[in-house]
PDB file of N, CA and C in Angstrom:
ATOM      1  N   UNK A   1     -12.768 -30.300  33.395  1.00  0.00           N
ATOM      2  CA  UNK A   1     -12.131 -31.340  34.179  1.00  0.00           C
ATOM      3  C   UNK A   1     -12.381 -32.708  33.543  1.00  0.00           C
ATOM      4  N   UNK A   2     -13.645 -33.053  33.059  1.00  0.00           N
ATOM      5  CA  UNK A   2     -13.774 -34.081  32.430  1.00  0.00           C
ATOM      6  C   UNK A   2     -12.977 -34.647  31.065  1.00  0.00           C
ATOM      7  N   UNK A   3     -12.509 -33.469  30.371  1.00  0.00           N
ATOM      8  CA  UNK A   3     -12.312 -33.392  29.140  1.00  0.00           C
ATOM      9  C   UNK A   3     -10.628 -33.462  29.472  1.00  0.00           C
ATOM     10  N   UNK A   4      -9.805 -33.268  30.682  1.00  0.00           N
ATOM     11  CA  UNK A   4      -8.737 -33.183  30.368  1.00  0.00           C
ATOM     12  C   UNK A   4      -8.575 -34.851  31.487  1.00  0.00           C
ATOM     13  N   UNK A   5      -9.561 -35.273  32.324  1.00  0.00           N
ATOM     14  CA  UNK A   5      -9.704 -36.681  32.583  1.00  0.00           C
ATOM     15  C   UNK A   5      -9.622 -37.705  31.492  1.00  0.00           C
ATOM     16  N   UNK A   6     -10.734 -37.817  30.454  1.00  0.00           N
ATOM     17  CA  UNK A   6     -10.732 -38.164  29.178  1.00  0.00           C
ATOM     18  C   UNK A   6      -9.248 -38.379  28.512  1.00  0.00           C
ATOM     19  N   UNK A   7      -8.380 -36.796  28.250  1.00  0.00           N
ATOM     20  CA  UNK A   7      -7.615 -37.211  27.240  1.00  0.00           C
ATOM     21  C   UNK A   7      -6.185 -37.834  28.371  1.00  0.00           C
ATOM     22  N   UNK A   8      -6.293 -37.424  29.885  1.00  0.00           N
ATOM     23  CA  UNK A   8      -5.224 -38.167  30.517  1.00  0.00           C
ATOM     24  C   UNK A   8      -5.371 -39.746  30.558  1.00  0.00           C
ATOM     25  N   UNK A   9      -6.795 -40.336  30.055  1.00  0.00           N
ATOM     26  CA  UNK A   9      -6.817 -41.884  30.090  1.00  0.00           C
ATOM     27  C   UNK A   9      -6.181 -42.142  29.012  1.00  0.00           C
ATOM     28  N   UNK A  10      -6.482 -41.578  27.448  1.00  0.00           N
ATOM     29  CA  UNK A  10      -6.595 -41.871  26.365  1.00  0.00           C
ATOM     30  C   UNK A  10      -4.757 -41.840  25.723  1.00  0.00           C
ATOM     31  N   UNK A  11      -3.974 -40.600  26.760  1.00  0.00           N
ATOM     32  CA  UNK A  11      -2.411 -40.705  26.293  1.00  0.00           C
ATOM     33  C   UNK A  11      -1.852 -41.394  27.519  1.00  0.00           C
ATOM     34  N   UNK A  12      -2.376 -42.328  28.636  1.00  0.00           N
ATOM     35  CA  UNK A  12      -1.961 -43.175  29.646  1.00  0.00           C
ATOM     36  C   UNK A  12      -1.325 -42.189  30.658  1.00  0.00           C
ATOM     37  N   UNK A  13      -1.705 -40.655  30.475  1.00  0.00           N
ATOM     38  CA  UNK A  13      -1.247 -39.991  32.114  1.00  0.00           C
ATOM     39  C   UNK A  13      -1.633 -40.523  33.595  1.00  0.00           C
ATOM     40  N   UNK A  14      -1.037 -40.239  34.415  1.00  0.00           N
ATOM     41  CA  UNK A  14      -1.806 -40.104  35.489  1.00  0.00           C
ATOM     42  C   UNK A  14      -2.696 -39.138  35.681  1.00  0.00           C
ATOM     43  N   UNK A  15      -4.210 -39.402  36.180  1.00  0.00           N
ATOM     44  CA  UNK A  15      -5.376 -38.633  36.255  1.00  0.00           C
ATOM     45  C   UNK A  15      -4.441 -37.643  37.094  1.00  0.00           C
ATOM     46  N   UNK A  16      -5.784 -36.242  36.871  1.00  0.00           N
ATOM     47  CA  UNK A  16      -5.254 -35.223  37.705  1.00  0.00           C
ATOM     48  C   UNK A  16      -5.537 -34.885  38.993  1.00  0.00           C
ATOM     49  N   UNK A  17      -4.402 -35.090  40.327  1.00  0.00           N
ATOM     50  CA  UNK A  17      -5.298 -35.300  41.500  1.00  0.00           C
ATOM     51  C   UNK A  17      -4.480 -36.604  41.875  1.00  0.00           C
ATOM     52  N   UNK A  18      -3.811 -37.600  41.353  1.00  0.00           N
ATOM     53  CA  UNK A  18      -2.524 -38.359  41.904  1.00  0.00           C
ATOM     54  C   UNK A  18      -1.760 -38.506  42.590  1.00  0.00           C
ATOM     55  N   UNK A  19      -1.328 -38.310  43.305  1.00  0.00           N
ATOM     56  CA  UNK A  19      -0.553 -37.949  44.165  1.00  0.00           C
ATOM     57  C   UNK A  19       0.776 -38.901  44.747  1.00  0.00           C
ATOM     58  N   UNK A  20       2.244 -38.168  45.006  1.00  0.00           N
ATOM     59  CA  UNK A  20       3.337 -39.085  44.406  1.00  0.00           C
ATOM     60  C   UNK A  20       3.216 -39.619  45.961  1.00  0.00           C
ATOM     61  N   UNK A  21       3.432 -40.871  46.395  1.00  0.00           N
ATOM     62  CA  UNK A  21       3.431 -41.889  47.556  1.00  0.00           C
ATOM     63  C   UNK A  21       4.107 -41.045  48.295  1.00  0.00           C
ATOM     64  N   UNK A  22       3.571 -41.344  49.845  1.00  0.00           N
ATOM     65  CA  UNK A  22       4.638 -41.107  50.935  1.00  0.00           C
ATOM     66  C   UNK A  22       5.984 -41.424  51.471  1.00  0.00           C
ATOM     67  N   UNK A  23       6.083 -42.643  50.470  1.00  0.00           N
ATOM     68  CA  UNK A  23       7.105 -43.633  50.283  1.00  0.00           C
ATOM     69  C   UNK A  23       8.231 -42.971  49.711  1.00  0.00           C
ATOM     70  N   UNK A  24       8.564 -41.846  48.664  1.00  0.00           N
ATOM     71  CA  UNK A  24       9.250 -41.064  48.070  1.00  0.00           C
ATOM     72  C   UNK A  24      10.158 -40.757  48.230  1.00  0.00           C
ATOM     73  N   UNK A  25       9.788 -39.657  49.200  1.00  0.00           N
ATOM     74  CA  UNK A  25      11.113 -39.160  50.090  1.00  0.00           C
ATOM     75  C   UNK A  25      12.402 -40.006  50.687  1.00  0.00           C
ATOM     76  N   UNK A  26      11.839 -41.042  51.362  1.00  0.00           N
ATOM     77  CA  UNK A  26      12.614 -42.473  51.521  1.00  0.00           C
ATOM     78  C   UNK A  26      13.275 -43.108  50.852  1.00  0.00           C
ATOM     79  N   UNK A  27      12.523 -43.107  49.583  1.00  0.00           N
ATOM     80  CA  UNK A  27      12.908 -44.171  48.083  1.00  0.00           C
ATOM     81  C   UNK A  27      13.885 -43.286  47.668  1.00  0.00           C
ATOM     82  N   UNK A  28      13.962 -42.507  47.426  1.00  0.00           N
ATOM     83  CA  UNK A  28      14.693 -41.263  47.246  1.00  0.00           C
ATOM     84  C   UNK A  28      15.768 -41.127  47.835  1.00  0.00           C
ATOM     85  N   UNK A  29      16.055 -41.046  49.064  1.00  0.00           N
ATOM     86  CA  UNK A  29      17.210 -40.656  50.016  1.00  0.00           C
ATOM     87  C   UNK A  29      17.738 -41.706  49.749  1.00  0.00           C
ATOM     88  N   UNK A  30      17.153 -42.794  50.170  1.00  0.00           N
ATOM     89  CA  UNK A  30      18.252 -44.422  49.870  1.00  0.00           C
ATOM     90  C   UNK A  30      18.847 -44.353  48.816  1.00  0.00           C
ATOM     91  N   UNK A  31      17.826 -44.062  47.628  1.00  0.00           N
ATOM     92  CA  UNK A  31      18.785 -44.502  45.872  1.00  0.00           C
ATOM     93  C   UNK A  31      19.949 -43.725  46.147  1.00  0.00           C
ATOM     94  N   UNK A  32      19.648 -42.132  46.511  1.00  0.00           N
ATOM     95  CA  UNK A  32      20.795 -41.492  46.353  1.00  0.00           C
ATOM     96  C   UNK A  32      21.998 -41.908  47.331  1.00  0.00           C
ATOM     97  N   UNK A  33      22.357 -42.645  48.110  1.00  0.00           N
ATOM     98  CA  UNK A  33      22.863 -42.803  49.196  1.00  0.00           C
ATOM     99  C   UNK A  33      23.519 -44.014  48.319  1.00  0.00           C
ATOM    100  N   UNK A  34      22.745 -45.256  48.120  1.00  0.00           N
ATOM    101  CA  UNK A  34      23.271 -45.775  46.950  1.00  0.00           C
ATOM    102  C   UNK A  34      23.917 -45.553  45.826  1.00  0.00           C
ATOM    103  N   UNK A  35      23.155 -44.739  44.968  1.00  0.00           N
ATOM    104  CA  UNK A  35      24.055 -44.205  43.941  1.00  0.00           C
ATOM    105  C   UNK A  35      24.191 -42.937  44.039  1.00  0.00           C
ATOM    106  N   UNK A  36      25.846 -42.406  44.631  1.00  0.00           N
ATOM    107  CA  UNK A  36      25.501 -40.919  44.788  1.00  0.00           C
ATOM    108  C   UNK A  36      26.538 -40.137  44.002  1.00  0.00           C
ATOM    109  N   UNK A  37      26.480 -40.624  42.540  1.00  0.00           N
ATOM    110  CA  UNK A  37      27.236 -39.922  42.030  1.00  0.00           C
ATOM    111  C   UNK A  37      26.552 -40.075  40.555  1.00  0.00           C
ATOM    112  N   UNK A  38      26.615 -38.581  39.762  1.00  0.00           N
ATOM    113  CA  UNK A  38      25.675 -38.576  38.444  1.00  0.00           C
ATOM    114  C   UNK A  38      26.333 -39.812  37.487  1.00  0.00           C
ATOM    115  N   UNK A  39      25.145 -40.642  36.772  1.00  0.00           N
ATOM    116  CA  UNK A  39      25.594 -41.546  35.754  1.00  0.00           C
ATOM    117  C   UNK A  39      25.980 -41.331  34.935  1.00  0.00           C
ATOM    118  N   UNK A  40      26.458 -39.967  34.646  1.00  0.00           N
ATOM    119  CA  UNK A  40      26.856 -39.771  33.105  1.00  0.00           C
ATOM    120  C   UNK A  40      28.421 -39.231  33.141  1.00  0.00           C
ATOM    121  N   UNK A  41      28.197 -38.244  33.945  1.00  0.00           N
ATOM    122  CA  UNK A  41      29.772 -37.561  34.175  1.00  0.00           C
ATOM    123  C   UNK A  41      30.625 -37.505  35.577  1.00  0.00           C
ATOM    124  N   UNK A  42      30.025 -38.440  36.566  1.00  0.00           N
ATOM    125  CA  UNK A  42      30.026 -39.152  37.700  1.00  0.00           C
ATOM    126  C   UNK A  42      30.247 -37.484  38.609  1.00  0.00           C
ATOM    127  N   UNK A  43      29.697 -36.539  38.431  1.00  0.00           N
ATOM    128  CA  UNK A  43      29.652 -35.259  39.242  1.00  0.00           C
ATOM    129  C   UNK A  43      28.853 -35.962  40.632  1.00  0.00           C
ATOM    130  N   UNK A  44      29.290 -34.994  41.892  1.00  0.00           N
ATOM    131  CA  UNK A  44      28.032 -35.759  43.231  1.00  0.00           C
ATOM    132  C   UNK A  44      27.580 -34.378  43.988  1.00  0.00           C
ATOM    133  N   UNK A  45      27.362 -33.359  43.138  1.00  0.00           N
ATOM    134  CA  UNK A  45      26.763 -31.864  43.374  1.00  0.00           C
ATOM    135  C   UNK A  45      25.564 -31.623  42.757  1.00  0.00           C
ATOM    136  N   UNK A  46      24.309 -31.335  43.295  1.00  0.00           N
ATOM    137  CA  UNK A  46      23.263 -30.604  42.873  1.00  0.00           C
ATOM    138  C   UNK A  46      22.603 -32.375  41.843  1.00  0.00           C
ATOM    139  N   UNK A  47      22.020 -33.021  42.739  1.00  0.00           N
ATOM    140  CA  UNK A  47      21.860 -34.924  42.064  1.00  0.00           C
ATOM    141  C   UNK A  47      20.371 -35.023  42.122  1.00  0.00           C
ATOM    142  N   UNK A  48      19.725 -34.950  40.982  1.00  0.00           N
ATOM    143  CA  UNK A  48      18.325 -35.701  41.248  1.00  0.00           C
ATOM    144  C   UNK A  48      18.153 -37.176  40.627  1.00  0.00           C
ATOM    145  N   UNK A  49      17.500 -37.401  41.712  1.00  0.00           N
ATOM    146  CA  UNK A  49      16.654 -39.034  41.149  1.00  0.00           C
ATOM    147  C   UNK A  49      15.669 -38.917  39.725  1.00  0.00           C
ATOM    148  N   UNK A  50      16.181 -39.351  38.483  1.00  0.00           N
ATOM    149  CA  UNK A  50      14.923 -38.882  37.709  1.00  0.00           C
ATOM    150  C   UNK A  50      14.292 -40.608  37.803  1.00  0.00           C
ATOM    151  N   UNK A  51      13.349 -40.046  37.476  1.00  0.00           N
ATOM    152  CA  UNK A  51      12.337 -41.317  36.868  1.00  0.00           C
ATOM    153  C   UNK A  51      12.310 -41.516  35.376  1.00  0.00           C
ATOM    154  N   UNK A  52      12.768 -42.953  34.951  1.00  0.00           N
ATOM    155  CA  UNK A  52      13.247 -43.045  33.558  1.00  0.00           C
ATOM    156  C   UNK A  52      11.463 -42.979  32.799  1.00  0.00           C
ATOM    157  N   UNK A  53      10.718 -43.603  33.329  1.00  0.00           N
ATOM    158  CA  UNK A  53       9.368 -42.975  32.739  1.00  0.00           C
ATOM    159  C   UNK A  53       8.414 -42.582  33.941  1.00  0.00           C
ATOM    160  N   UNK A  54       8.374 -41.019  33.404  1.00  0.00           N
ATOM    161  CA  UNK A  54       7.918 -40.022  34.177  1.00  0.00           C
ATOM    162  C   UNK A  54       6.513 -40.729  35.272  1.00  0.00           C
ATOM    163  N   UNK A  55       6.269 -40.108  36.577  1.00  0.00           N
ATOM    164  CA  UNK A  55       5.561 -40.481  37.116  1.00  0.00           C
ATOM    165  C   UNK A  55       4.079 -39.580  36.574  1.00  0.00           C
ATOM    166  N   UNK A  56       4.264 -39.289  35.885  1.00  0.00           N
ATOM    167  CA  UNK A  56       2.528 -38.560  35.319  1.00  0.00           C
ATOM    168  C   UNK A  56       2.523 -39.787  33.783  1.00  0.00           C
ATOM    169  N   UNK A  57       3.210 -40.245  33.957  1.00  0.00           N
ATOM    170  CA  UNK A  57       3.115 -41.369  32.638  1.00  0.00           C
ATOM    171  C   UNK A  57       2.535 -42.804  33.070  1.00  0.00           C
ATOM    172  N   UNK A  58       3.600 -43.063  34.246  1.00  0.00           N
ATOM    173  CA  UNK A  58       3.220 -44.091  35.077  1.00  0.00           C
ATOM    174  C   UNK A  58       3.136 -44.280  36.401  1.00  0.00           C
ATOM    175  N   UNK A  59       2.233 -44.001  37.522  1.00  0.00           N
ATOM    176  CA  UNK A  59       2.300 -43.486  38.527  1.00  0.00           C
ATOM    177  C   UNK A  59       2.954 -44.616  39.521  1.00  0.00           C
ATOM    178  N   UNK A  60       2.622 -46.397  38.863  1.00  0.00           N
ATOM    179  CA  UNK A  60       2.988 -47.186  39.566  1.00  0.00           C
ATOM    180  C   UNK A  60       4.476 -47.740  39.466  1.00  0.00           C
ATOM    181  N   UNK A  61       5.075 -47.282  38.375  1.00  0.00           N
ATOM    182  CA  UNK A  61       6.938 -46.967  38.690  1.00  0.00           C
ATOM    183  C   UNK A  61       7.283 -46.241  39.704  1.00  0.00           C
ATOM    184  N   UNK A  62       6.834 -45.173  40.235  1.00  0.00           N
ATOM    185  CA  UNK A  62       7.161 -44.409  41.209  1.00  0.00           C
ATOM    186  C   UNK A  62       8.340 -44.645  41.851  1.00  0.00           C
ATOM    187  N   UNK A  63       8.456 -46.039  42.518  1.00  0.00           N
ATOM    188  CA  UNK A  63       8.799 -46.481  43.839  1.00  0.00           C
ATOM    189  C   UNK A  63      10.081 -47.327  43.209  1.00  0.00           C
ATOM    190  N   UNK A  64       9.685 -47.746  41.965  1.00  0.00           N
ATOM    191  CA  UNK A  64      10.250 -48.829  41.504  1.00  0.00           C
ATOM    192  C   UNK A  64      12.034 -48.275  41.282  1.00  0.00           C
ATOM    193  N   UNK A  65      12.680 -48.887  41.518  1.00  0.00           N
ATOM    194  CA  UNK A  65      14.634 -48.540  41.818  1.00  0.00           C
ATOM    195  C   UNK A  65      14.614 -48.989  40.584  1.00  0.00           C
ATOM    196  N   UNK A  66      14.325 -49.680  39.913  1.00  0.00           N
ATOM    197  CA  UNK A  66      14.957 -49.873  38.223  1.00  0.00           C
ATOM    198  C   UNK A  66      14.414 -48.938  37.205  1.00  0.00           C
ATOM    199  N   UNK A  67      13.356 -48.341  37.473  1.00  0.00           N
ATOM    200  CA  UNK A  67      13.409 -46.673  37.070  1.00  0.00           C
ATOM    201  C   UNK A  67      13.798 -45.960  37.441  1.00  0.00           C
ATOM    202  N   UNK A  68      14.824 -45.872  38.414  1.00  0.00           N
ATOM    203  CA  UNK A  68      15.543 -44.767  39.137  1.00  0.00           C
ATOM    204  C   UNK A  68      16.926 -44.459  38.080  1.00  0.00           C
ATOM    205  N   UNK A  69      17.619 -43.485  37.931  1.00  0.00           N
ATOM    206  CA  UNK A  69      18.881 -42.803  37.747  1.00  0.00           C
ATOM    207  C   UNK A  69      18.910 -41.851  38.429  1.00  0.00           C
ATOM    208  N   UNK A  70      20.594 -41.706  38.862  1.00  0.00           N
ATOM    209  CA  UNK A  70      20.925 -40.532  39.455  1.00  0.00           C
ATOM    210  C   UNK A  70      21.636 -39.686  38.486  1.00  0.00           C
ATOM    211  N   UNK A  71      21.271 -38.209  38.254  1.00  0.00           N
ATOM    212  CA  UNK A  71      21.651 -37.430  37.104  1.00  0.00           C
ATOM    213  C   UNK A  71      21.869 -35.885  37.929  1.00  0.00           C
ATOM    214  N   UNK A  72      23.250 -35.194  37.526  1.00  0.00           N
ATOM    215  CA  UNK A  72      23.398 -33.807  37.844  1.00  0.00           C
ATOM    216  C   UNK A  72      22.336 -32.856  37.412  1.00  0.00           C
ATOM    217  N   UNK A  73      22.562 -31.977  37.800  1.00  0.00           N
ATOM    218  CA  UNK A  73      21.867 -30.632  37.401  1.00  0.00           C
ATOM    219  C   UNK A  73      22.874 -29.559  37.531  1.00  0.00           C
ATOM    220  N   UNK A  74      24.272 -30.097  37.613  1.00  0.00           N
ATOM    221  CA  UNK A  74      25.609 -29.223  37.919  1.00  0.00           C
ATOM    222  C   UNK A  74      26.125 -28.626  36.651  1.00  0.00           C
ATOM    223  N   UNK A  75      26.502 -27.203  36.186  1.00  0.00           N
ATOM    224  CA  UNK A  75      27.184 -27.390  35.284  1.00  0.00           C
ATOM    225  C   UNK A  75      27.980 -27.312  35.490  1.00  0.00           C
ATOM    226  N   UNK A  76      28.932 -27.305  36.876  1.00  0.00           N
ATOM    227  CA  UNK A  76      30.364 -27.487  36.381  1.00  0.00           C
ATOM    228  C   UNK A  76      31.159 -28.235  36.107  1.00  0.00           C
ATOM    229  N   UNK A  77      30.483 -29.201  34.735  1.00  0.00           N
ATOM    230  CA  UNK A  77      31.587 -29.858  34.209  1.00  0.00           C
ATOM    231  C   UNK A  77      31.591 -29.320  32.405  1.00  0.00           C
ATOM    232  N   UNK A  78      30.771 -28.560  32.803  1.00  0.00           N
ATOM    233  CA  UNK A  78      29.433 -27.746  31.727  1.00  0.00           C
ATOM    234  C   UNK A  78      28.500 -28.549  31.131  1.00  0.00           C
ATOM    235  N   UNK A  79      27.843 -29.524  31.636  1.00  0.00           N
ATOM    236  CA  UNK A  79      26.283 -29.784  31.123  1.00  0.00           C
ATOM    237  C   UNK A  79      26.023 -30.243  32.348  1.00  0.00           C
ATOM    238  N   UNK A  80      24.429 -30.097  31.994  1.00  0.00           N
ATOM    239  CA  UNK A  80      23.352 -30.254  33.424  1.00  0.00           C
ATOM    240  C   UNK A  80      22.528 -31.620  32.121  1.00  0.00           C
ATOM    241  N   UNK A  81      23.532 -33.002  32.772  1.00  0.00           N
ATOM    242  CA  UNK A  81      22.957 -34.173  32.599  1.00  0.00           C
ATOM    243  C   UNK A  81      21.624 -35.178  32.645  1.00  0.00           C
ATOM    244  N   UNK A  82      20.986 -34.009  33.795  1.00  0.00           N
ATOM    245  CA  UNK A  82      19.088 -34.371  34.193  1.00  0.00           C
ATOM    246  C   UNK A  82      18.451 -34.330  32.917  1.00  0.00           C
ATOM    247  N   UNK A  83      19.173 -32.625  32.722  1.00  0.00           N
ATOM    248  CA  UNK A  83      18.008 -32.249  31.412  1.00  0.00           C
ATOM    249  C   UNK A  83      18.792 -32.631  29.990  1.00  0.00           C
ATOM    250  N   UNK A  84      19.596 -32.958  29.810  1.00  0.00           N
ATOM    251  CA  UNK A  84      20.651 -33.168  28.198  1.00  0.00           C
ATOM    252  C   UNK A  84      20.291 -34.867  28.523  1.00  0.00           C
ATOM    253  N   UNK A  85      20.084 -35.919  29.286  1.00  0.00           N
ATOM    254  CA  UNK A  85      20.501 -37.369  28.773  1.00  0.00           C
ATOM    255  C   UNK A  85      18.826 -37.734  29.909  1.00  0.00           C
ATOM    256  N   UNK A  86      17.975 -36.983  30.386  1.00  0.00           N
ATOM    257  CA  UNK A  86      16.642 -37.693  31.280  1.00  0.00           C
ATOM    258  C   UNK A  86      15.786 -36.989  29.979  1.00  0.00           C
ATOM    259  N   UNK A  87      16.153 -35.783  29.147  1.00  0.00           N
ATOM    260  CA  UNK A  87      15.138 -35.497  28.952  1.00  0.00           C
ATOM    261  C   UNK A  87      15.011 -34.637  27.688  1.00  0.00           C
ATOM    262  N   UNK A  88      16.197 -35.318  26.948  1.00  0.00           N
ATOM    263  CA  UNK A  88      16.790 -34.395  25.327  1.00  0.00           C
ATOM    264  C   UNK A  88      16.674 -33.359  25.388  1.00  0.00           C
ATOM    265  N   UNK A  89      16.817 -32.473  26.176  1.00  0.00           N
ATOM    266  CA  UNK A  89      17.434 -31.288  26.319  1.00  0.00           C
ATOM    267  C   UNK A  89      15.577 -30.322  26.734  1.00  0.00           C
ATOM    268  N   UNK A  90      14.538 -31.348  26.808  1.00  0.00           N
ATOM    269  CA  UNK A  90      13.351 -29.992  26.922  1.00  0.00           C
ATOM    270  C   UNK A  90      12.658 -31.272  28.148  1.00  0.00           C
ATOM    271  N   UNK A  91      12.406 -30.721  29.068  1.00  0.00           N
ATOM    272  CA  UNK A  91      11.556 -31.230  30.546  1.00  0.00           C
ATOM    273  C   UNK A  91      10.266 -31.650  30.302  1.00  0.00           C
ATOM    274  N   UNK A  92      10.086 -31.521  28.931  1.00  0.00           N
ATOM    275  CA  UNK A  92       8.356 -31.821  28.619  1.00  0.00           C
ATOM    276  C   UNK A  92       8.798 -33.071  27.853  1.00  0.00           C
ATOM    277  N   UNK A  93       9.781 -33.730  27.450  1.00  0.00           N
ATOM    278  CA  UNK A  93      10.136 -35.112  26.830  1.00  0.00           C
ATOM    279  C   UNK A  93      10.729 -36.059  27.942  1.00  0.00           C
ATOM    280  N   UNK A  94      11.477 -37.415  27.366  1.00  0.00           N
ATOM    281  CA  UNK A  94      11.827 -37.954  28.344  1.00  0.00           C
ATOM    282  C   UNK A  94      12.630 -38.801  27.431  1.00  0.00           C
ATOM    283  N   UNK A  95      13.574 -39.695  28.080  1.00  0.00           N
ATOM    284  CA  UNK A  95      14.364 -40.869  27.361  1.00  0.00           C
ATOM    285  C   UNK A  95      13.963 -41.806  27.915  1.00  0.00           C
ATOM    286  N   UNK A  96      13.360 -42.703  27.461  1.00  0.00           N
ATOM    287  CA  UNK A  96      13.416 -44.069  28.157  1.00  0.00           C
ATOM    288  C   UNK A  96      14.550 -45.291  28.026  1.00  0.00           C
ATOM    289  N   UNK A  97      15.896 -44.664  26.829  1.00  0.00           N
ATOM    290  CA  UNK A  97      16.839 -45.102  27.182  1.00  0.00           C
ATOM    291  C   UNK A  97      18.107 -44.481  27.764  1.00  0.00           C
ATOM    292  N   UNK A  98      17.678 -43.890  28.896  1.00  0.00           N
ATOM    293  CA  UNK A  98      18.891 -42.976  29.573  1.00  0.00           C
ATOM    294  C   UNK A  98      19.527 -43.702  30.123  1.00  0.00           C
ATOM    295  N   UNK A  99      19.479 -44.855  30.797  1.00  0.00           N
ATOM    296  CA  UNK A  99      20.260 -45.774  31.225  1.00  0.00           C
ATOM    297  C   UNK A  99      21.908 -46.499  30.213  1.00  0.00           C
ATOM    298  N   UNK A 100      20.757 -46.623  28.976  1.00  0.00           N
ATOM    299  CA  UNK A 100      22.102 -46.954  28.278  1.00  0.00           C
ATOM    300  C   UNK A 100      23.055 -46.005  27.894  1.00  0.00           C
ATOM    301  N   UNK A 101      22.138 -44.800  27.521  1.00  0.00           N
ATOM    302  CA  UNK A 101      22.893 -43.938  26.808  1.00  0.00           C
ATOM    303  C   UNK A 101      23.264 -42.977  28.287  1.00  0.00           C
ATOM    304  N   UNK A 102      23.488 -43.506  29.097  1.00  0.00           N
ATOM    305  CA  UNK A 102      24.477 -42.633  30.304  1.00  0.00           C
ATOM    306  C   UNK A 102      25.322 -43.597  30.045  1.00  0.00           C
ATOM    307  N   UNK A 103      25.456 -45.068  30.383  1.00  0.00           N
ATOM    308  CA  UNK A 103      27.163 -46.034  30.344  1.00  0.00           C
ATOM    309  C   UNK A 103      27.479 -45.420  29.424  1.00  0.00           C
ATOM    310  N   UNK A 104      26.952 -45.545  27.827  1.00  0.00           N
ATOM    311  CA  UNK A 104      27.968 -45.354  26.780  1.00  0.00           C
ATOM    312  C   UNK A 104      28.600 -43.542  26.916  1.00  0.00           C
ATOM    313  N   UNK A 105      28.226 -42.996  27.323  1.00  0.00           N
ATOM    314  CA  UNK A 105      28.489 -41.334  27.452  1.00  0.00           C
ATOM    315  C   UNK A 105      29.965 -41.626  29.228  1.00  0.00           C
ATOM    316  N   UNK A 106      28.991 -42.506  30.220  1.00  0.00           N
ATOM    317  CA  UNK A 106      30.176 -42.390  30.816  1.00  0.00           C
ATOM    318  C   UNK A 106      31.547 -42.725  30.774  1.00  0.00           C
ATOM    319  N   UNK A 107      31.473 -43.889  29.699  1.00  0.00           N
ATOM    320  CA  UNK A 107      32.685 -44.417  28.901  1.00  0.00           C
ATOM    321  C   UNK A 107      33.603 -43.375  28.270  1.00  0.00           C
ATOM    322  N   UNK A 108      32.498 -42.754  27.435  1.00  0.00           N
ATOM    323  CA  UNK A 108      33.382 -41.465  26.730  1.00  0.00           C
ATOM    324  C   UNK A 108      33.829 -40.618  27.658  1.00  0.00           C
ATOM    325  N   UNK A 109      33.919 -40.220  28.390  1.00  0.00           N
ATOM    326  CA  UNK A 109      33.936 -39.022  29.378  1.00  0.00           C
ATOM    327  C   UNK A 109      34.769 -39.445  30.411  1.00  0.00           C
ATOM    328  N   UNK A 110      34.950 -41.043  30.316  1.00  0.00           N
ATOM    329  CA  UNK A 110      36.886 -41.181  30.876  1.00  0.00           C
ATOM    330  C   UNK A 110      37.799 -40.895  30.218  1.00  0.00           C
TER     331      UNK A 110
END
């Protein structure tokens, strides 16, 4: 436990034992209510909120709406946009420019 405390300070994780705010669920329902249609291929089926940098990266973005995007997980337009433009295609990476590179993709995709 110590040793994986250690290397979560040393690559800026959140320690283990964090826990995501109660606030969430809330922060959550609103964005989507706000933005309820995916940023990339404007689908409004199967929508998660990602966090543009992950909350085990930074626990105090959490809450924050300018790390928020709304991204499918639909393929029927055939891609699941969460994981191809939140997260280059593997859930263990991340984009921290998904924001841009959703406008310029939603441009294309009119």
């Amino acid at each position: 436990m110590l040793i994986t405390y250690i290397k979560d300070r040393v690559t800026n994780k959140a320690p283990v034992g964090v826990r995501r705010s109660s606030q969430w669920p809330k922060v959550r329902k609103l964005f989507l209510k706000v933005n309820p249609i995916c940023a990339v291929c404007g689908e409004n089926k199967k929508l998660e909120v990602h966090h543009i940098i992950p909350f085990h990266v930074d626990p105090t973005l959490e809450l924050d709406l300018d790390n928020l995007i709304t991204l499918c997980e639909s393929k029927k337009k055939g891609s699941n946009c969460h994981l191809l433009f939140g997260h280059h295609g593997d859930y263990k990476k991340f984009n921290k420019d998904v924001k841009k590179d959703a406008s310029i993709w939603s441009q294309k995709l009119k």
